[in-house]
Protein backbone atom coordinates (compact mmCIF):
# COMPACT_ATOMS: atom_id res chain seq x y z
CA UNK A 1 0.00 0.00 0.00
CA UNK A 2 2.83 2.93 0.76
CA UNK A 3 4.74 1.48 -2.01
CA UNK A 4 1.63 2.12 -4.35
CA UNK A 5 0.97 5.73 -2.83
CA UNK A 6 4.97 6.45 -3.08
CA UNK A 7 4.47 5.80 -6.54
CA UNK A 8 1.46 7.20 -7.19
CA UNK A 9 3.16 10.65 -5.26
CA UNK A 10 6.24 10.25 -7.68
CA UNK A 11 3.88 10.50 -10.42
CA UNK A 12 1.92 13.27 -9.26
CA UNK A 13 5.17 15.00 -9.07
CA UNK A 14 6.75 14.23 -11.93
CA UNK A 15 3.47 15.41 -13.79
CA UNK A 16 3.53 18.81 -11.66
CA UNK A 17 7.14 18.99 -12.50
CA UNK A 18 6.47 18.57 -16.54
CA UNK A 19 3.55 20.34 -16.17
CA UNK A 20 5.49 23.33 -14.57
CA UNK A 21 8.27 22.98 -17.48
CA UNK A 22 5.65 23.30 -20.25
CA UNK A 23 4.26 26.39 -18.88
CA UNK A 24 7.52 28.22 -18.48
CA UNK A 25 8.67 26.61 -21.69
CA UNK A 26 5.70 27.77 -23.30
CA UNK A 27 5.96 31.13 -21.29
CA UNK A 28 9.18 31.79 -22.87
CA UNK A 29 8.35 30.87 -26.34
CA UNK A 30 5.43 33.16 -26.42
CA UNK A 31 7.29 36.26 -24.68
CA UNK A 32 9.71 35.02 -27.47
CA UNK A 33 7.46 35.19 -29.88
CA UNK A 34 5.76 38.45 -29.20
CA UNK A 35 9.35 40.27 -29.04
CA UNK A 36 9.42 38.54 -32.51
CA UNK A 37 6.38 40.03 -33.15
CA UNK A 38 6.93 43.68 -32.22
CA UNK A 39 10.42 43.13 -34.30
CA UNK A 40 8.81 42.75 -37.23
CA UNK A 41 6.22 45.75 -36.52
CA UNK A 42 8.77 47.69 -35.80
CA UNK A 43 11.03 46.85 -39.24
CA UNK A 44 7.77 46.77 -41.26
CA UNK A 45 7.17 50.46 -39.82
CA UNK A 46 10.73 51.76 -40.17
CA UNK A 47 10.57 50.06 -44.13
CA UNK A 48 7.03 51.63 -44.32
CA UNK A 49 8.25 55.21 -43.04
CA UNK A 50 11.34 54.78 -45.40
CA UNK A 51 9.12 53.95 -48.81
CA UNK A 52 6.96 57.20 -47.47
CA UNK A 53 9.84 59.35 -47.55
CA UNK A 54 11.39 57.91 -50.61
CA UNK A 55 7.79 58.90 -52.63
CA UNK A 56 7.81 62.11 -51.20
CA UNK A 57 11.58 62.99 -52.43
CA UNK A 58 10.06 61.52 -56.00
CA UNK A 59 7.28 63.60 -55.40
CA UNK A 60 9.25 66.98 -54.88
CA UNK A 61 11.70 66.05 -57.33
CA UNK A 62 8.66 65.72 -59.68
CA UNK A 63 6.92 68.86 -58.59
CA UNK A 64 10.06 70.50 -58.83
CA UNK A 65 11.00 69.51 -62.11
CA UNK A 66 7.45 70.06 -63.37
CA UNK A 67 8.31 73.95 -61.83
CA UNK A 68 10.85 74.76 -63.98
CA UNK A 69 9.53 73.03 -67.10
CA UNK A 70 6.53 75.69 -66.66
CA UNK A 71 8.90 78.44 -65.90
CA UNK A 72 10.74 77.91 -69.35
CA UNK A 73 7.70 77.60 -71.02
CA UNK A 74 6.32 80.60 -69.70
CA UNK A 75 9.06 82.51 -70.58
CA UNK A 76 8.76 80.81 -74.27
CA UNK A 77 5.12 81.89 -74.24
CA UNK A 78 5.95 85.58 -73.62
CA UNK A 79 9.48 86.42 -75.17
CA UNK A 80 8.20 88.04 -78.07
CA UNK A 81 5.99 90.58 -76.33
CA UNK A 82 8.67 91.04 -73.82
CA UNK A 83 11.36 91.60 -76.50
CA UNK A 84 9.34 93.63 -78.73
CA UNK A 85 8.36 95.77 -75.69
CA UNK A 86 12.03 95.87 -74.20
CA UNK A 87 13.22 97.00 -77.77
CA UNK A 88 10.51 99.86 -77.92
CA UNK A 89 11.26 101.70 -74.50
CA UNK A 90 14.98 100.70 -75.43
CA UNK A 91 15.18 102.61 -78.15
CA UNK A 92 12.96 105.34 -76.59
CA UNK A 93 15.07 105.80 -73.79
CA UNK A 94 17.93 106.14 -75.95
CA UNK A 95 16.47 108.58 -78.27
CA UNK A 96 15.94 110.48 -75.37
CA UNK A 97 19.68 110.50 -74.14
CA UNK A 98 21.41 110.84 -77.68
CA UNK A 99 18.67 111.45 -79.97
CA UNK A 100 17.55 115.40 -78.50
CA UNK A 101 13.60 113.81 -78.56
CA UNK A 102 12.78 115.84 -75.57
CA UNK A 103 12.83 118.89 -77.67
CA UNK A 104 9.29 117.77 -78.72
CA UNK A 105 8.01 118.48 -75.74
CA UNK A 106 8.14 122.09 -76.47
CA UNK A 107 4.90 123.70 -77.06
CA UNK A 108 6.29 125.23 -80.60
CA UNK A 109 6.35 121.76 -82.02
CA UNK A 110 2.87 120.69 -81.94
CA UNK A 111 4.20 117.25 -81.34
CA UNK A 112 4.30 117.80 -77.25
CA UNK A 113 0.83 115.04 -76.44
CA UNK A 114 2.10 112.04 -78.90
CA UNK A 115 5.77 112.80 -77.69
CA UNK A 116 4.80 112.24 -74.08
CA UNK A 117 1.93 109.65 -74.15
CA UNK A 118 3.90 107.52 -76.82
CA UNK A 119 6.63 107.66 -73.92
CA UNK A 120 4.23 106.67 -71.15
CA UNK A 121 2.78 104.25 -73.26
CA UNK A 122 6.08 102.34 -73.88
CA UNK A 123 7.28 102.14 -70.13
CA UNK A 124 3.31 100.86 -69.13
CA UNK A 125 3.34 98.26 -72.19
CA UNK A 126 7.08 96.86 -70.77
CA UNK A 127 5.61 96.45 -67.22
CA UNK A 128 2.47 94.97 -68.33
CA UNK A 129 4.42 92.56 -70.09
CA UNK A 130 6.34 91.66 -67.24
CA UNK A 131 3.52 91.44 -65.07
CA UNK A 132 1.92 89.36 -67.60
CA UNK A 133 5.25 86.89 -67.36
CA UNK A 134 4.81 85.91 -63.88
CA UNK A 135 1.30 85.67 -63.31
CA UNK A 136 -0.03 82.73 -62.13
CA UNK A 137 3.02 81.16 -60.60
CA UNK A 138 5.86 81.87 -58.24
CA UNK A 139 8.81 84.78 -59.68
CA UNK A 140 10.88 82.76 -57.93
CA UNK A 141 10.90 79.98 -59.93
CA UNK A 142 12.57 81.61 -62.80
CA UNK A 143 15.86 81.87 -60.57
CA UNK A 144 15.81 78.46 -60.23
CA UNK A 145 16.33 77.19 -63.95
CA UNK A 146 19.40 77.86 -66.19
CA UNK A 147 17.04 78.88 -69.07
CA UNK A 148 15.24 81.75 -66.91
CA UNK A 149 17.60 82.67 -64.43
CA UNK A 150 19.46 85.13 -66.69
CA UNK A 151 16.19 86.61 -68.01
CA UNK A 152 15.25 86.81 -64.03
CA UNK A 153 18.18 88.64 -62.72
CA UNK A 154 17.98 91.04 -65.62
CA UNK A 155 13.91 91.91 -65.44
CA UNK A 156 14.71 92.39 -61.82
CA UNK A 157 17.91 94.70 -62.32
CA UNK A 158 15.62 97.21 -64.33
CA UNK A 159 12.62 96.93 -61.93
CA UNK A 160 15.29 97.42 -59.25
CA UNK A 161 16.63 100.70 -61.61
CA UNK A 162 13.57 102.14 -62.20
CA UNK A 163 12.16 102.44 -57.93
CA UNK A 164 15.94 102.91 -56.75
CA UNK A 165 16.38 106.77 -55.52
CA UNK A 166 20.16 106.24 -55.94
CA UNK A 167 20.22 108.23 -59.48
CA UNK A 168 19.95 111.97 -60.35
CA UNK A 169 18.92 113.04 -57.30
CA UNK A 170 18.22 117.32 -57.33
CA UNK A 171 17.65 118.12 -53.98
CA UNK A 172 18.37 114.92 -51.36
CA UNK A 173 16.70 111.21 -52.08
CA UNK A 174 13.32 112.11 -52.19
CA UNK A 175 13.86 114.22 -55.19
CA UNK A 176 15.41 111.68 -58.00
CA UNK A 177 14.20 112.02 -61.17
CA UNK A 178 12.45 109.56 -63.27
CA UNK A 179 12.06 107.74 -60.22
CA UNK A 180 8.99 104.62 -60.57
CA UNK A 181 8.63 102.47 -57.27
CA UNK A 182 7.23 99.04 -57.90
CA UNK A 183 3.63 99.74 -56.91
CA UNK A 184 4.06 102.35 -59.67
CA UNK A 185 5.07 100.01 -61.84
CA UNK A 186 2.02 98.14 -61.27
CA UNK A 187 -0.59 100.68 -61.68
CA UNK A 188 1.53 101.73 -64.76
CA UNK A 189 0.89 98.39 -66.18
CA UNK A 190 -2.96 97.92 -65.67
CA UNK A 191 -3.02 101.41 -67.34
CA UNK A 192 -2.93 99.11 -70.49
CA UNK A 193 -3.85 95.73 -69.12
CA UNK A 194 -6.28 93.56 -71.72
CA UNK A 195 -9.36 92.05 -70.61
CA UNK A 196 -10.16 91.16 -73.92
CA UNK A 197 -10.23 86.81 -74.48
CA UNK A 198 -7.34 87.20 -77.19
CA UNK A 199 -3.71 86.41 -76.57
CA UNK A 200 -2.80 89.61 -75.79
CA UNK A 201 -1.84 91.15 -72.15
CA UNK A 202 -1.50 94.95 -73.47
CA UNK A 203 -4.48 97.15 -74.91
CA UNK A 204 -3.77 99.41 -78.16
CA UNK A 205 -2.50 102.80 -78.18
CA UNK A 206 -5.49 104.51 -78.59
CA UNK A 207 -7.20 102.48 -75.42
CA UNK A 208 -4.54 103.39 -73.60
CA UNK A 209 -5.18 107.47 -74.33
CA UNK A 210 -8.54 106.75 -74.09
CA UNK A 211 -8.00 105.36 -70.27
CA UNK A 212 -5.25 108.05 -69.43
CA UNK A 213 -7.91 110.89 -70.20
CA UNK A 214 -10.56 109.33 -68.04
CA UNK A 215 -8.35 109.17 -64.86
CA UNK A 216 -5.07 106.83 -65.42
CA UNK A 217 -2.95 110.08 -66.46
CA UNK A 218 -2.80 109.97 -62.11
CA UNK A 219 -0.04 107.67 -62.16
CA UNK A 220 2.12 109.28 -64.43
CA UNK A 221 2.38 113.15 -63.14
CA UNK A 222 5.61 112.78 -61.48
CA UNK A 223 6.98 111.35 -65.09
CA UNK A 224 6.03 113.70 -67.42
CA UNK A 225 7.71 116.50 -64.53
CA UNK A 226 10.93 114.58 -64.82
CA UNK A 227 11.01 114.30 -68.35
CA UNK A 228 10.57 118.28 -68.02
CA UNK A 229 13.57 118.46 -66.19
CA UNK A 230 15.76 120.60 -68.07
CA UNK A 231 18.71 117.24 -67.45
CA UNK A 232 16.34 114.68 -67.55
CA UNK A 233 17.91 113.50 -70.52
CA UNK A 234 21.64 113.62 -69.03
CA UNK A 235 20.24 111.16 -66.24
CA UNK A 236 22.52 108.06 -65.04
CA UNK A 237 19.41 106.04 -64.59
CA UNK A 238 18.74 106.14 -68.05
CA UNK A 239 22.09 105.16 -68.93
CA UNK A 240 21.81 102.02 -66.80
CA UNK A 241 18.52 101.01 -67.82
CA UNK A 242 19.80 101.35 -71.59
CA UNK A 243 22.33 98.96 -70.89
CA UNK A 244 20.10 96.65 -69.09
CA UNK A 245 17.14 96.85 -71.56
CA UNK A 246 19.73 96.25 -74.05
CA UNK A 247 20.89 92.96 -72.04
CA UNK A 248 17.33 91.66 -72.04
CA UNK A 249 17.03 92.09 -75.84
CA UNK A 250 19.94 90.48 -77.00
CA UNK A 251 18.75 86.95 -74.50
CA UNK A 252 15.46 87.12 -75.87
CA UNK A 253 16.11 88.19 -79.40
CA UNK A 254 16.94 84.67 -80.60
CA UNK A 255 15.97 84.89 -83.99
CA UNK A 256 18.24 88.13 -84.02
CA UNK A 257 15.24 90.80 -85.20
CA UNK A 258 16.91 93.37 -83.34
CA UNK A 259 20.72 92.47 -82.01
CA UNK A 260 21.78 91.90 -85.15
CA UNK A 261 26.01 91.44 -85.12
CA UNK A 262 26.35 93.38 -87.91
CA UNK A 263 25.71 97.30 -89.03
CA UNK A 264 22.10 97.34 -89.51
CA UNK A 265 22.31 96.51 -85.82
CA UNK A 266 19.89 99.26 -84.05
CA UNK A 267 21.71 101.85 -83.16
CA UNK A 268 20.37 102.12 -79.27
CA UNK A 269 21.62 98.11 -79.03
CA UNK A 270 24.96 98.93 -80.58
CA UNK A 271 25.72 102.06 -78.39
């Protein structure tokens, strides 16, 4: 009899004893497996966050890319306008330094309203046209692309020329002729800004007189006072812009209408 109950204790114990093994056995294997576990959550989230990142460079590098592309071919869209405007106050301004136009504005000549309004007109056509350039996207963007970042640091050295008080100053800052800050510049611009559904960002001539009579003529008093100025045409600033406006013409001209190489050249590009 106590050999059968030593037995059957032995038994007992040994089952407690496996049964005790399995569960810490098993224990481990599943604390095992659930660090497996939350290793592979972890990888699969670091692999996941690394794909994310990797489509968003794509993405920006597409975006980007698709930035400049639009940049060049706004540019492409508007370089003739912008030439043929940059060639007309070009030459304008250099009539006025070397050419003695400002005698027209003498009453004796009969020629003083077309001499001045033609003038006004050119400047507000080239800013329109500029405007017209970087609507509907970033100016920025044209710095950022070899085939617009030349045309971009020139636009911006003649809007820069024009609102500067640096040049031909009379009596202290304040007082520099010829002077057109860049809110100026706007206004000057939607003087002749189309609404019409053609192609075309700049009203005629004759709109534009027509809109300058009936209350535009605002933005352009200070102008037509400096181009009064017995030295207006002796001016530094527009020396600079000449050379600037000339710049612009000969990057944009690339069927060579105007910067010709040779002696039929205009005379305003070649001076």
């Amino acid at each position: 009899m106590e050999t059968a109950v030593a037995v059957a204790l032995i038994s007992l114990g040994s089952s407690i004893a496996v049964a005790a093994w399995t569960a810490v056995w098993t224990s481990r294997q599943d604390a095992k497996g659930r660090d497996l576990q939350l290793e592979l959550a972890r990888q699969q989230s670091a692999a996941q966050h690394d794909i994310e990142a990797f489509r968003h460079q794509l993405e920006r590098a597409a975006t980007e890319s698709e930035r400049l592309l639009s940049a060049a071919e706004q540019l492409r869209r508007h370089r003739e306008p912008l030439v043929e405007a940059a060639n007309d106050l070009g030459h304008r301004v250099h009539n006025i330094r070397c050419g003695s136009f400002l005698v027209y504005l003498k009453a004796e000549h009969g020629r003083r309203d077309i001499a001045v309004l033609s003038t006004l007109y050119r400047l507000a056509k080239y800013f329109r046209t500029v405007e017209a350039l970087y609507e509907g996207g970033n100016p920025l963007r044209f710095e950022r692309a070899d085939e617009t970042r030349a045309v971009a640091d020139v636009l911006g050295a003649i809007g820069r020329t024009f609102a500067s008080d640096a040049y031909d100053q009379t009596n202290g800052f304040a007082s520099s002729r010829l002077m057109i800050w860049r809110e100026e510049q706007r206004a000057f611009g939607d003087s002749v800004r189309s609404s019409g559904s053609d192609d075309s960002v700049c009203v005629g001539f004759t709109e534009f007189v027509t809109r300058y009579e009936n209350g535009a003529d605002k933005w352009f008093v200070k102008v037509v006072s400096d181009l009064e100025h017995p030295h207006a045409a002796d001016g530094e600033r527009l020396a600079v812009l000449q050379s600037h406006l000339a710049a612009l013409v000969r990057m944009l001209d690339v069927d060579g209408r105007y910067a010709r190489s040779d002696v039929h050249a205009p005379e305003w590009l070649r001076r």
